[in-house]
Protein backbone atom coordinates (compact mmCIF):
# COMPACT_ATOMS: atom_id res chain seq x y z
CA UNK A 1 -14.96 8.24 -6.17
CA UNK A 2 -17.74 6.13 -8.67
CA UNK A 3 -15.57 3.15 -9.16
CA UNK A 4 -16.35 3.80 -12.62
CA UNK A 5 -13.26 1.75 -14.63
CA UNK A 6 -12.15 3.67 -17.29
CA UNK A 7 -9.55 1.55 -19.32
CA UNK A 8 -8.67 -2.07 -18.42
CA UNK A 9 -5.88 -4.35 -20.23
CA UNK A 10 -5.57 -8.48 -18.56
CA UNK A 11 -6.91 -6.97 -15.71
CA UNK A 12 -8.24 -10.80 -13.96
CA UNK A 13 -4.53 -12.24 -14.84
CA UNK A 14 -3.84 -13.61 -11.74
CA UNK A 15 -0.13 -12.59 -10.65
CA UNK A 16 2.10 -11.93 -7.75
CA UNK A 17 1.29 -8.88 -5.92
CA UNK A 18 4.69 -8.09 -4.21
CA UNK A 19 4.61 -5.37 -1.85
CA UNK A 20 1.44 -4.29 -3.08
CA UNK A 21 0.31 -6.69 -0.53
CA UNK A 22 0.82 -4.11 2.02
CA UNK A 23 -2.17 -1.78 0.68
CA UNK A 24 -4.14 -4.54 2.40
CA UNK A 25 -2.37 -4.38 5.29
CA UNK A 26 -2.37 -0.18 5.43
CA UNK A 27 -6.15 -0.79 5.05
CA UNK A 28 -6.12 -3.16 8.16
CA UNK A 29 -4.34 -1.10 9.80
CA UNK A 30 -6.38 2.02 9.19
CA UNK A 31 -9.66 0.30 10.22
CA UNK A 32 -8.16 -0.32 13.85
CA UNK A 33 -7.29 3.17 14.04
CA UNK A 34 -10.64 4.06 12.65
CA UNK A 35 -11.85 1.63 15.62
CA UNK A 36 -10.15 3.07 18.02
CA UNK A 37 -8.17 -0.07 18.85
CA UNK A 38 -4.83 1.15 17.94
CA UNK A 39 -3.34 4.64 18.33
CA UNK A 40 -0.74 6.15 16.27
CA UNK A 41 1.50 7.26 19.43
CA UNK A 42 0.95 3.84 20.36
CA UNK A 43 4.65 2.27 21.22
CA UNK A 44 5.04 -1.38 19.29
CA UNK A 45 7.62 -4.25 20.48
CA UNK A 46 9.20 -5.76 17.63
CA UNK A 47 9.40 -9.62 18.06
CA UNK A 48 12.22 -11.59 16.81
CA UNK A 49 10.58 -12.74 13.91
CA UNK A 50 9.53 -9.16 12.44
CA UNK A 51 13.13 -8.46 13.45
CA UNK A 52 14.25 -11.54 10.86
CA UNK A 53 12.32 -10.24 7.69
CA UNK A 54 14.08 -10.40 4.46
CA UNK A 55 13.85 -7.58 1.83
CA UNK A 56 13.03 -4.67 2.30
CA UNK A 57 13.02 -3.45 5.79
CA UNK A 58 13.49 -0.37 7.97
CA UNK A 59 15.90 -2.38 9.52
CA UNK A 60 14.22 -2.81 13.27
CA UNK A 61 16.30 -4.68 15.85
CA UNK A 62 14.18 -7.46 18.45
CA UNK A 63 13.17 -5.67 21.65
CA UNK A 64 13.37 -2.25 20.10
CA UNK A 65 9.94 0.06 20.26
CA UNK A 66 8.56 2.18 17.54
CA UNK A 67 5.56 4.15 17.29
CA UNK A 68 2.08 3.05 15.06
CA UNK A 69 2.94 6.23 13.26
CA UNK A 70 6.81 5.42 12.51
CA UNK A 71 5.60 1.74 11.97
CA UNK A 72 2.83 3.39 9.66
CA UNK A 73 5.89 5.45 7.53
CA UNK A 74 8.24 2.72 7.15
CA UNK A 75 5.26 0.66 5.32
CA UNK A 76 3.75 3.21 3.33
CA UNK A 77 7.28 4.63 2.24
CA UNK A 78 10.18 2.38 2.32
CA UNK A 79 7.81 -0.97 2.12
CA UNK A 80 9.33 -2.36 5.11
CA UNK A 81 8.16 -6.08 5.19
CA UNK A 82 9.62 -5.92 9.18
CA UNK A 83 7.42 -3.03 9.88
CA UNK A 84 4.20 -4.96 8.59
CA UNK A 85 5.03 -8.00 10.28
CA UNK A 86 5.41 -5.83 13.47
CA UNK A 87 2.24 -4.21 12.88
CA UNK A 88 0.32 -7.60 12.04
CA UNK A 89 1.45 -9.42 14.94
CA UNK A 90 0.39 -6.03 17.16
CA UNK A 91 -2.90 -6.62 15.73
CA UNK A 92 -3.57 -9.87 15.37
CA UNK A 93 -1.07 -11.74 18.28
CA UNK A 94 0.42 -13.57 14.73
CA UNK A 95 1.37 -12.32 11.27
CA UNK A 96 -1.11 -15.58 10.44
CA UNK A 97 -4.07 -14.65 12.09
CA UNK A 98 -3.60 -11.30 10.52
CA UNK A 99 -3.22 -12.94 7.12
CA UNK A 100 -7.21 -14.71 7.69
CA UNK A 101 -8.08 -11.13 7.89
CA UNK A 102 -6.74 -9.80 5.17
CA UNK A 103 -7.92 -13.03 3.00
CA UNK A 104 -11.77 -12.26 5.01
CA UNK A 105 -11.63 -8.57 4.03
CA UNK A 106 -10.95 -9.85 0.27
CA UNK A 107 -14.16 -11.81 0.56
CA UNK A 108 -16.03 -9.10 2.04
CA UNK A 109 -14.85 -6.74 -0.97
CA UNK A 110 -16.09 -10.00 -3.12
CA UNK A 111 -12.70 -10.08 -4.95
CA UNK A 112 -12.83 -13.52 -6.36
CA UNK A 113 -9.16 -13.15 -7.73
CA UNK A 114 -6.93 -12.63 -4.86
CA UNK A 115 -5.06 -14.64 -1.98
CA UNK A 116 -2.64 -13.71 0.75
CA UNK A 117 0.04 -15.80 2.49
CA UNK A 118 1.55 -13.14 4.53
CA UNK A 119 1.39 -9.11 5.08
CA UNK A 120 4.44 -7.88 3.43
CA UNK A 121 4.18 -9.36 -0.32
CA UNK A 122 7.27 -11.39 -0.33
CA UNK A 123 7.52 -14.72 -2.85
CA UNK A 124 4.91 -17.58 -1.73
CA UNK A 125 3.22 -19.95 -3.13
CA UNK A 126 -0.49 -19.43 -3.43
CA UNK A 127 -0.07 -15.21 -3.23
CA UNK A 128 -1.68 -14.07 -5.72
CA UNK A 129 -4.39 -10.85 -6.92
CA UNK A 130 -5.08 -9.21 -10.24
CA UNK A 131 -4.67 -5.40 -11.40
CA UNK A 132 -8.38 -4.93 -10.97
CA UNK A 133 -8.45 -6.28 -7.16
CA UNK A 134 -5.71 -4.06 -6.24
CA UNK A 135 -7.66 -0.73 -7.09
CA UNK A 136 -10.68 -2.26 -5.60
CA UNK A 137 -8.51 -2.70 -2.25
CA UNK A 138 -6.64 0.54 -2.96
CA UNK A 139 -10.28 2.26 -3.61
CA UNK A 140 -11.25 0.78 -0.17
CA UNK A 141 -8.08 1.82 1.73
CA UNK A 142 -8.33 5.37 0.24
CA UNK A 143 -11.72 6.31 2.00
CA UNK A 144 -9.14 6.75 5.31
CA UNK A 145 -7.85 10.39 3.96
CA UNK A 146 -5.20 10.17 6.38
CA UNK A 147 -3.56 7.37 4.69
CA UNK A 148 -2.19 10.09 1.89
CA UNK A 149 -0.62 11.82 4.63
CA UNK A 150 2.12 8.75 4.68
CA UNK A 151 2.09 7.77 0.99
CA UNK A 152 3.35 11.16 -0.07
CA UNK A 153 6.14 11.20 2.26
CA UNK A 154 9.01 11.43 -0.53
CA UNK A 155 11.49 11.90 2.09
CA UNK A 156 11.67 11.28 6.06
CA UNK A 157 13.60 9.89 8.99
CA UNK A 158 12.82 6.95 11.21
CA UNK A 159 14.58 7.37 14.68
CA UNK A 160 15.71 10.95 13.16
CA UNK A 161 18.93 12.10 15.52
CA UNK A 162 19.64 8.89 17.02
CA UNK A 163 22.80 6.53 16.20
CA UNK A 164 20.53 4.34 14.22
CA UNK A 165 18.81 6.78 12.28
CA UNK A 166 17.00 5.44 9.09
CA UNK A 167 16.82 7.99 5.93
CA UNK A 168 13.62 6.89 4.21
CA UNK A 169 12.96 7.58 0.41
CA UNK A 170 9.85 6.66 -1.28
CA UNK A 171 9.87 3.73 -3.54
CA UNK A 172 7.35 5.51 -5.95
CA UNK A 173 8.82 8.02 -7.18
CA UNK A 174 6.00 9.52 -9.36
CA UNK A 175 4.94 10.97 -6.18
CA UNK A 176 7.85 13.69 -6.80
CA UNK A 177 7.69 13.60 -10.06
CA UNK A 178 4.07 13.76 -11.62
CA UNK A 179 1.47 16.20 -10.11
CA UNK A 180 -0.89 14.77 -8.07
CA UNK A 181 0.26 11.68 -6.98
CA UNK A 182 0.09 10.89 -3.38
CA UNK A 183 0.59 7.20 -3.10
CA UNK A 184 -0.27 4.60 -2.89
CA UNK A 185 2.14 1.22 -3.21
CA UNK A 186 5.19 -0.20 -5.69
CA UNK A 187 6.27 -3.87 -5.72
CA UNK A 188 9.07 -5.66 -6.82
CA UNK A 189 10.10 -9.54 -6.85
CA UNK A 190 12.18 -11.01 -9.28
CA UNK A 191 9.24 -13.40 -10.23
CA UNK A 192 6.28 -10.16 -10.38
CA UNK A 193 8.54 -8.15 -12.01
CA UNK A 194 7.90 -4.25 -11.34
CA UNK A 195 4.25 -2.98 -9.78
CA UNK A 196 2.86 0.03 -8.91
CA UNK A 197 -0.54 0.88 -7.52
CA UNK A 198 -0.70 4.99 -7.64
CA UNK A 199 -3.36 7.48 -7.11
CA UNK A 200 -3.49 11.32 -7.66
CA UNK A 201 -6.31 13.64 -7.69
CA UNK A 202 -6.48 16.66 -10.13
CA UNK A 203 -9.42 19.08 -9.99
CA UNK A 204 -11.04 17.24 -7.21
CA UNK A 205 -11.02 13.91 -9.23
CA UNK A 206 -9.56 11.17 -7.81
CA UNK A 207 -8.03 8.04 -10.10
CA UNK A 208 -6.30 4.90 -9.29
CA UNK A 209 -4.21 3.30 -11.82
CA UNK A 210 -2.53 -0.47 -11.72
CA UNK A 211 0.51 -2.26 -13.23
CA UNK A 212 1.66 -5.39 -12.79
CA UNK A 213 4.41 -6.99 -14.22
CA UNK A 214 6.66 -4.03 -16.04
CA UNK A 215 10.08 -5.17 -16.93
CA UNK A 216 12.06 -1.75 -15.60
CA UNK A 217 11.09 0.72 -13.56
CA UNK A 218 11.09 3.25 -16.57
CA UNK A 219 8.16 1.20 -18.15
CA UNK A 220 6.41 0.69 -14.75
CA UNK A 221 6.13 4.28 -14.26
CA UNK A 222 5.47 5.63 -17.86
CA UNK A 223 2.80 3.01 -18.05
CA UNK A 224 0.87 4.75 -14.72
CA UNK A 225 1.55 8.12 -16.37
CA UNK A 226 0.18 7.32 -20.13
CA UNK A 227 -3.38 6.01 -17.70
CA UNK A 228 -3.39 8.92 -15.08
CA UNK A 229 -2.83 11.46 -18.43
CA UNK A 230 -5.71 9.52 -20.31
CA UNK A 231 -7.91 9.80 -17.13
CA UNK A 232 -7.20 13.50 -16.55
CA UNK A 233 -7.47 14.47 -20.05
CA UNK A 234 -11.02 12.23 -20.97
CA UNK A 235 -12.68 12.63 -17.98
CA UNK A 236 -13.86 14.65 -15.24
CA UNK A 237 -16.12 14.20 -12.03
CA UNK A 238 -19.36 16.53 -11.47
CA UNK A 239 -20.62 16.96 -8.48
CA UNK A 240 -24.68 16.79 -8.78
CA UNK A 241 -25.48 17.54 -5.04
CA UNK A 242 -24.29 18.80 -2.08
CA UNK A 243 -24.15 16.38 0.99
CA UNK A 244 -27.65 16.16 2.58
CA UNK A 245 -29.57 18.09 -0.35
């Protein structure tokens, strides 16, 4: 809630994001919604090219039509780099005019440290942000409260009952396992190694801690734990005044 940064380690290292990517996107996203130019029940054609994506994906088909909200799930849950690419190109008409918004929304934050090629995090050239830009986007993406309603999802369906049902799981699994976490965004390419961007709020005080780069999983997420501990147990938010007094 202060932005305050309580512990900090290479945190201007430029490296690649991965699928952290897509907390910029969420936040995109979010702000039409916010706007009023998208609705969740909204129904979304997926292109042949969102169809195409590589990694991970909810697996949509060209032609088929999925909700903002579904879209919205398989992004914030099972990272789908076809689901972003669906939901940039609703957007924006193209996942690259999507991508000069998120790059003029970096320079509106005044994140001197970060560049996006494209809305789902996958390998490019010239992709790039640091640990410290990621919590200022993930700080900026967390003001939409709803956002925590999809990043907590441990466990859900996409098309639930139908042939082509899709069982997601959530890639972060400290949401299950440490109290308090509700989100926000792993990563994972061979060249940025393992990433996680989590949040979780304990006695009404909100933290966000970054990593970038673990070598396993098992150091990825016992690195978050060791901050979020060190945050819960050294620190604590007071509130000095009501809203309006």
């Amino acid at each position: 809630d202060t932005g305050k940064m309580l512990f900090d380690k290479n945190a201007h290292e430029k490296l690649p994001p991965a699928s952290m990517t897509k907390i910029m996107t969420m936040l995109l996203i979010m702000e039409e919604i916010d706007k009023g130019n998208l609705k969740l029940d909204e129904m979304v054609r997926i292109s042949e090219r969102a169809s195409s994506m590589g990694g991970s994906q909810v697996f949509l088909e060209e032609g088929e039509e999925m909700s903002v909200e579904d879209l919205l799930k398989g992004i914030a849950v099972a990272s789908g780099n076809d689901a972003s690419v669906a939901m940039a190109e609703r957007i924006s008409g193209s996942e690259e005019a999507f991508v000069q918004k998120m790059n003029e929304k970096v320079k509106e934050l005044n994140l001197e440290n970060t560049h996006f090629k494209n809305s789902s995090g996958l390998p490019a050239e010239d992709h790039y942000s640091t640990a410290h830009d990621m919590a200022v986007i993930a700080k900026e993406l967390l003001k939409y409260e709803a956002i925590t309603d999809y990043t907590s999802i441990y466990e859900d369906y996409l098309r639930k009952g139908q042939e082509n049902e899709f069982w997601l799981v959530n890639t972060n699994k400290l949401v299950r396992f440490y109290p308090g976490v509700d989100g926000l965004k792993t990563g994972y390419t061979n060249e940025a190694k393992y990433c996680l961007t989590a949040t979780a709020v304990k006695n009404d005080m909100r933290v966000i801690a970054v990593v970038m780069g673990a070598n396993t999983v098992k150091e990825r997420n016992a690195s978050v734990s060791e901050m979020l501990d060190y945050a819960f147990n050294h620190f604590q938010t007071k509130k000095l005044y009501e809203k309006g007094e």
